[in-house]
Protein backbone atom coordinates (compact mmCIF):
# COMPACT_ATOMS: atom_id res chain seq x y z
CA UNK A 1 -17.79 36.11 76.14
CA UNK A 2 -20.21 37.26 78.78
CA UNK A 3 -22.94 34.81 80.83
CA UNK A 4 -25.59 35.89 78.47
CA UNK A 5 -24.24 35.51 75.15
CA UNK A 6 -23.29 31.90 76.04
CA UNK A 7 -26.41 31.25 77.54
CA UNK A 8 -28.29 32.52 74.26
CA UNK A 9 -25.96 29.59 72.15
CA UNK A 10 -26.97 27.05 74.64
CA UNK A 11 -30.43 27.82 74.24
CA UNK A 12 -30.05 27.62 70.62
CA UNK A 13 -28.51 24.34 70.78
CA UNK A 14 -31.08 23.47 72.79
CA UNK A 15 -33.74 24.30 69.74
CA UNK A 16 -31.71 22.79 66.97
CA UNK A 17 -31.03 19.47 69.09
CA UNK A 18 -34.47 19.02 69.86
CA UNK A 19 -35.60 19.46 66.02
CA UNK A 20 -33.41 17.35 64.64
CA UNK A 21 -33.93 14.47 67.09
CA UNK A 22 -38.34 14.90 66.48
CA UNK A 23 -38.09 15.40 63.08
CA UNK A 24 -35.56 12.15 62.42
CA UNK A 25 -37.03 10.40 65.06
CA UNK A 26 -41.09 11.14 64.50
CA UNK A 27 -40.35 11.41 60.68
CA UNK A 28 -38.85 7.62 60.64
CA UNK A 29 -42.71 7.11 61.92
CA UNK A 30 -43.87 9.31 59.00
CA UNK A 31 -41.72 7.82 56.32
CA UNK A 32 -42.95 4.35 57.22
CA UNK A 33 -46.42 4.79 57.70
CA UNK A 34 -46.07 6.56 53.55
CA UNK A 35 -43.91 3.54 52.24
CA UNK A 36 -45.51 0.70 53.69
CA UNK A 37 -43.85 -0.64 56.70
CA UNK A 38 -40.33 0.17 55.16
CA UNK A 39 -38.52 1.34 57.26
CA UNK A 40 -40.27 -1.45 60.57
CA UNK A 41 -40.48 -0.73 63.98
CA UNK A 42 -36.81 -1.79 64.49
CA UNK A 43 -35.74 0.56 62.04
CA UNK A 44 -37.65 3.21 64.10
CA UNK A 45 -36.07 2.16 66.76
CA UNK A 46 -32.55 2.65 65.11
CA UNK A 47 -33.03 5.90 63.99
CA UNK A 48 -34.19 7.30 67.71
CA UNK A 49 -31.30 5.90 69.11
CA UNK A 50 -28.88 6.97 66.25
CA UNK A 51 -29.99 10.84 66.25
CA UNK A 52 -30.04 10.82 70.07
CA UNK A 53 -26.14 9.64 69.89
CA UNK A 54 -25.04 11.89 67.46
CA UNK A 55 -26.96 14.98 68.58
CA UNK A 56 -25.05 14.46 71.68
CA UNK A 57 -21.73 14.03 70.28
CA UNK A 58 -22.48 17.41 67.91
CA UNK A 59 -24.19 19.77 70.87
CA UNK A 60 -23.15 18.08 74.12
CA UNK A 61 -19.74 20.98 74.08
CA UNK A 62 -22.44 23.88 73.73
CA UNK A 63 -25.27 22.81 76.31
CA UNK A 64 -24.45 19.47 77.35
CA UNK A 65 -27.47 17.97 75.00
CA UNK A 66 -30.75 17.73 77.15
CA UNK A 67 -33.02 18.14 74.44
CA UNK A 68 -35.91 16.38 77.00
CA UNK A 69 -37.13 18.77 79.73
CA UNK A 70 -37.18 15.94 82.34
CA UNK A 71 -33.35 15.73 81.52
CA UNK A 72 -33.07 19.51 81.91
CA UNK A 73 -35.26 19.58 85.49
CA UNK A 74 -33.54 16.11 87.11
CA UNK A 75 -30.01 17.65 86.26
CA UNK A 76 -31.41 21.33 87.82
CA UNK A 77 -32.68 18.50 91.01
CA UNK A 78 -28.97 17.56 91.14
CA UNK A 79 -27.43 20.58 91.39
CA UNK A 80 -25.86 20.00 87.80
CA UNK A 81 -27.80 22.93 85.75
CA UNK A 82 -28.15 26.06 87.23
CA UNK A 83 -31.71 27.75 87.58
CA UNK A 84 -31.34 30.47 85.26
CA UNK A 85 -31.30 27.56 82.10
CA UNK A 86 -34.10 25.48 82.98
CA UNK A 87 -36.75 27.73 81.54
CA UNK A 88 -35.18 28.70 78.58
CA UNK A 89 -33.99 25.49 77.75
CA UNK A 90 -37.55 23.88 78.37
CA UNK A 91 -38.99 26.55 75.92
CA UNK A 92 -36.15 25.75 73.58
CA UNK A 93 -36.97 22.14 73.57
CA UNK A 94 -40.48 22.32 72.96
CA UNK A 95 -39.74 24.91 70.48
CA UNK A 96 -37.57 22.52 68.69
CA UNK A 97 -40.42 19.83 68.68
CA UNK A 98 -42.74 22.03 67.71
CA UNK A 99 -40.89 23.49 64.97
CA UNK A 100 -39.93 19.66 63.63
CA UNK A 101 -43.16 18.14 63.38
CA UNK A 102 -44.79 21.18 61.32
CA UNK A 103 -41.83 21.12 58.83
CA UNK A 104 -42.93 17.12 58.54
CA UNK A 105 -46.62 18.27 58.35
CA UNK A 106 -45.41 20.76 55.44
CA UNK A 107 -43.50 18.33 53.75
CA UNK A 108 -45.38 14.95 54.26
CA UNK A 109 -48.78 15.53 55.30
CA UNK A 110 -50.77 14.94 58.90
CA UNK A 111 -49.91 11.23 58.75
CA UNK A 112 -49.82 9.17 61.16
CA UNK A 113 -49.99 11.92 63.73
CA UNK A 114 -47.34 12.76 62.75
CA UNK A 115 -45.43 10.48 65.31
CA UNK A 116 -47.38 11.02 68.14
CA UNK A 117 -47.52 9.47 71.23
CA UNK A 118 -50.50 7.32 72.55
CA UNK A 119 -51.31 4.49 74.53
CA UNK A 120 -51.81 1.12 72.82
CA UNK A 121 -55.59 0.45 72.89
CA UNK A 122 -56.35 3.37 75.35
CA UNK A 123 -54.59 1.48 78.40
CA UNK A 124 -53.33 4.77 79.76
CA UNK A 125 -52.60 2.59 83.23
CA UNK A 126 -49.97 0.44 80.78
CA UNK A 127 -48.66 3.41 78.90
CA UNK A 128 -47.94 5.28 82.42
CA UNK A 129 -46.55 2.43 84.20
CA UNK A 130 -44.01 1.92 80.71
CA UNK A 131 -43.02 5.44 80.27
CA UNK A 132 -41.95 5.75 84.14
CA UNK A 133 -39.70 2.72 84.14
CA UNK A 134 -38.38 3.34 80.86
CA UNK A 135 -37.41 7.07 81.45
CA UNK A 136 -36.27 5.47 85.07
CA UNK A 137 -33.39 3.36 82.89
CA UNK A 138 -32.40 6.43 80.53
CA UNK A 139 -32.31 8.83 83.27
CA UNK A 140 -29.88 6.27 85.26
CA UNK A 141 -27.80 5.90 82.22
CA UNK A 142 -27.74 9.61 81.69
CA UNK A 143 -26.20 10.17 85.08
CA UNK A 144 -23.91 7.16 84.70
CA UNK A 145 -22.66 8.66 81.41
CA UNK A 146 -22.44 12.01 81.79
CA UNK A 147 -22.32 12.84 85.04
CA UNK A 148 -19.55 10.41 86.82
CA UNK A 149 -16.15 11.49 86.58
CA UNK A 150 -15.34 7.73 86.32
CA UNK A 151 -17.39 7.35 82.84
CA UNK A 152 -15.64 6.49 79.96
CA UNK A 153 -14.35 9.33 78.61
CA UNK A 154 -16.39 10.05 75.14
CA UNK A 155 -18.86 7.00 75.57
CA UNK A 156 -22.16 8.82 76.46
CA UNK A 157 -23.62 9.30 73.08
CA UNK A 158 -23.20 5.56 72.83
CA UNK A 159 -24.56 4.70 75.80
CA UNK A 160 -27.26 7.31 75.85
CA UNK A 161 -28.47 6.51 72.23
CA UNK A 162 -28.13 2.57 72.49
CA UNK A 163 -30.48 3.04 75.42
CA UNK A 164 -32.85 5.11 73.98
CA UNK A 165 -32.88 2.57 70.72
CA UNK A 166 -33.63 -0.01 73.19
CA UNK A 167 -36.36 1.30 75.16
CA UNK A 168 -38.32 2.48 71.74
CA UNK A 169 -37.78 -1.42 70.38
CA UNK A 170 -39.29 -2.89 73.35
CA UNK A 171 -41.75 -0.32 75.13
CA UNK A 172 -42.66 1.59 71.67
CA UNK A 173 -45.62 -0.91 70.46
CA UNK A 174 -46.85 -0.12 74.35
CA UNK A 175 -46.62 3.71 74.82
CA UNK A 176 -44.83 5.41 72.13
CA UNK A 177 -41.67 4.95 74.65
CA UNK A 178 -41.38 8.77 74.12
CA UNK A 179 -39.21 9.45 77.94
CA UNK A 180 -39.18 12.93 76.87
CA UNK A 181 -42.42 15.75 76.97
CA UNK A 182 -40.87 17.83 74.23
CA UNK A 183 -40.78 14.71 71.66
CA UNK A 184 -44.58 14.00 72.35
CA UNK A 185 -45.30 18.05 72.91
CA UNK A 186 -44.39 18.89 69.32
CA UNK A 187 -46.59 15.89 67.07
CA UNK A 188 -49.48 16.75 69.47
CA UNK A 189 -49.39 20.05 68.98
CA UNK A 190 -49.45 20.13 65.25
CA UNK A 191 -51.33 16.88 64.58
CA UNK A 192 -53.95 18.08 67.22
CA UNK A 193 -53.59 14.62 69.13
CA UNK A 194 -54.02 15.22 72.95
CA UNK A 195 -55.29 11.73 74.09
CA UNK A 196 -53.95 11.39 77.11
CA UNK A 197 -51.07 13.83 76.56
CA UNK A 198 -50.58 14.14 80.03
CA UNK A 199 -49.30 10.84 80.58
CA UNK A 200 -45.72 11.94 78.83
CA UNK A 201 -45.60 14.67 81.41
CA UNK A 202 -45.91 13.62 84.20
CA UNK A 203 -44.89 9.51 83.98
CA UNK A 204 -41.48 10.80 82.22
CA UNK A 205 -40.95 13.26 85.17
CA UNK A 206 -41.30 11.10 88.21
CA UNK A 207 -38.86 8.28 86.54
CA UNK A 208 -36.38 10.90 85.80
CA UNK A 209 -36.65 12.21 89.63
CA UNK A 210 -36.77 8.87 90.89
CA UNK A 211 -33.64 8.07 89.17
CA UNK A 212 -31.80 11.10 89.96
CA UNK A 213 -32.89 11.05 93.66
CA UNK A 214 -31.73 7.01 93.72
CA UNK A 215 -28.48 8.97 91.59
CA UNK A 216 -27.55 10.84 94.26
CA UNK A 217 -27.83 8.42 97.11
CA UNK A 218 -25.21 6.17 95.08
CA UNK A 219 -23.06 9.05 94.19
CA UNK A 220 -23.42 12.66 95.76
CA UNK A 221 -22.79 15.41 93.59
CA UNK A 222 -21.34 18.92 94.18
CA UNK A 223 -23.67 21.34 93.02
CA UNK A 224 -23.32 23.82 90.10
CA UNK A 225 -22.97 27.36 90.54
């Protein structure tokens, strides 16, 4: 199998990956805005952490699971994804997104924006300050996980998907605790919901590259051809 063939199945990994985690993840919002509080915040919680872990488990072989484009850039920062994937997999990812929230849109209706991502009572200072630390501690953990040759062999998805539960129970009433632009790309886009969008850009981004700068002083790594 040539470079380009396999890139073209990471990619698509890439797009599937991301859909499945927005449209569990966002549609667990969905679902219990519909029923009533059914499914709770903690339940929320759960299910972002739960897709996140098994998405990783399922695709991690094919593309080594980003689905987050700060994941895909800090990892290209490292030296651990080559250049020639970080476009296409960003694309992929918000593809994914995008695609996920207007199948819940089609299926469920524009309700509560359809999972998207906003600062609680328009403290954007708040919602920055959260989404930077919190992508800070998953971005650590990522590296930890899947990037030491010292990790416990088969324990990222747990890791990974216990810490994103964790963040979105604790930092999700402040920000959305979204750590990832594709997640908050794809709800905004469809719902129409851009109130201070660029907050998950850019606050997501510098804790990722914080972390994986702080990453490599621990630990250098050898780059990637």
């Amino acid at each position: 199998m040539n470079g380009k063939d396999w890139l073209q199945r990471e990619v698509l990994a890439e797009v599937i990956g991301t859909f499945c985690l927005v449209f569990a993840g966002t549609g667990a919002i969905v679902v219990n805005d519909v029923s009533g509080g059914a499914i709770t915040h903690l339940g929320i919680s759960f299910v972002f952490g739960a897709v996140v872990a098994a998405l990783i488990y399922a695709l991690g072989p094919v593309s080594g699971a980003h689905f987050n484009p700060v994941v895909t850039l800090t990892f290209w920062y490292l030296g651990q994804c080559p250049t020639r994937r970080v476009c296409p997999f960003i694309g992929a990812q918000l593809l994914g997104a995008t695609l996920a929230s207007g199948l819940l849109c089609l299926c469920l209706g524009k309700v509560a924006a359809l999972g998207s991502t906003l600062p609680r009572g328009g403290n954007w200072p708040q919602a920055f300050v959260m989404e930077l630390v919190l992508t800070f501690i998953l971005m650590l953990v990522i590296c930890g996980a899947a990037l030491h040759p010292g990790a416990a062999p088969g324990m990222a998805g747990l890791a990974i998907g216990l810490t994103v539960g964790l963040a979105a129970a604790f930092g999700g009433p402040i920000s959305g605790a979204s750590m990832n632009p594709a997640r908050s790309f794809g709800p905004a886009l469809v719902s129409g919901t851009w109130q201070a969008h660029w907050i998950y850009w850019v606050a997501p981004l510098l804790g990722a590259i914080l972390a994986g700068w702080l990453w490599q002083i621990l630990y250098p790594l050898k780059i990637k051809e």
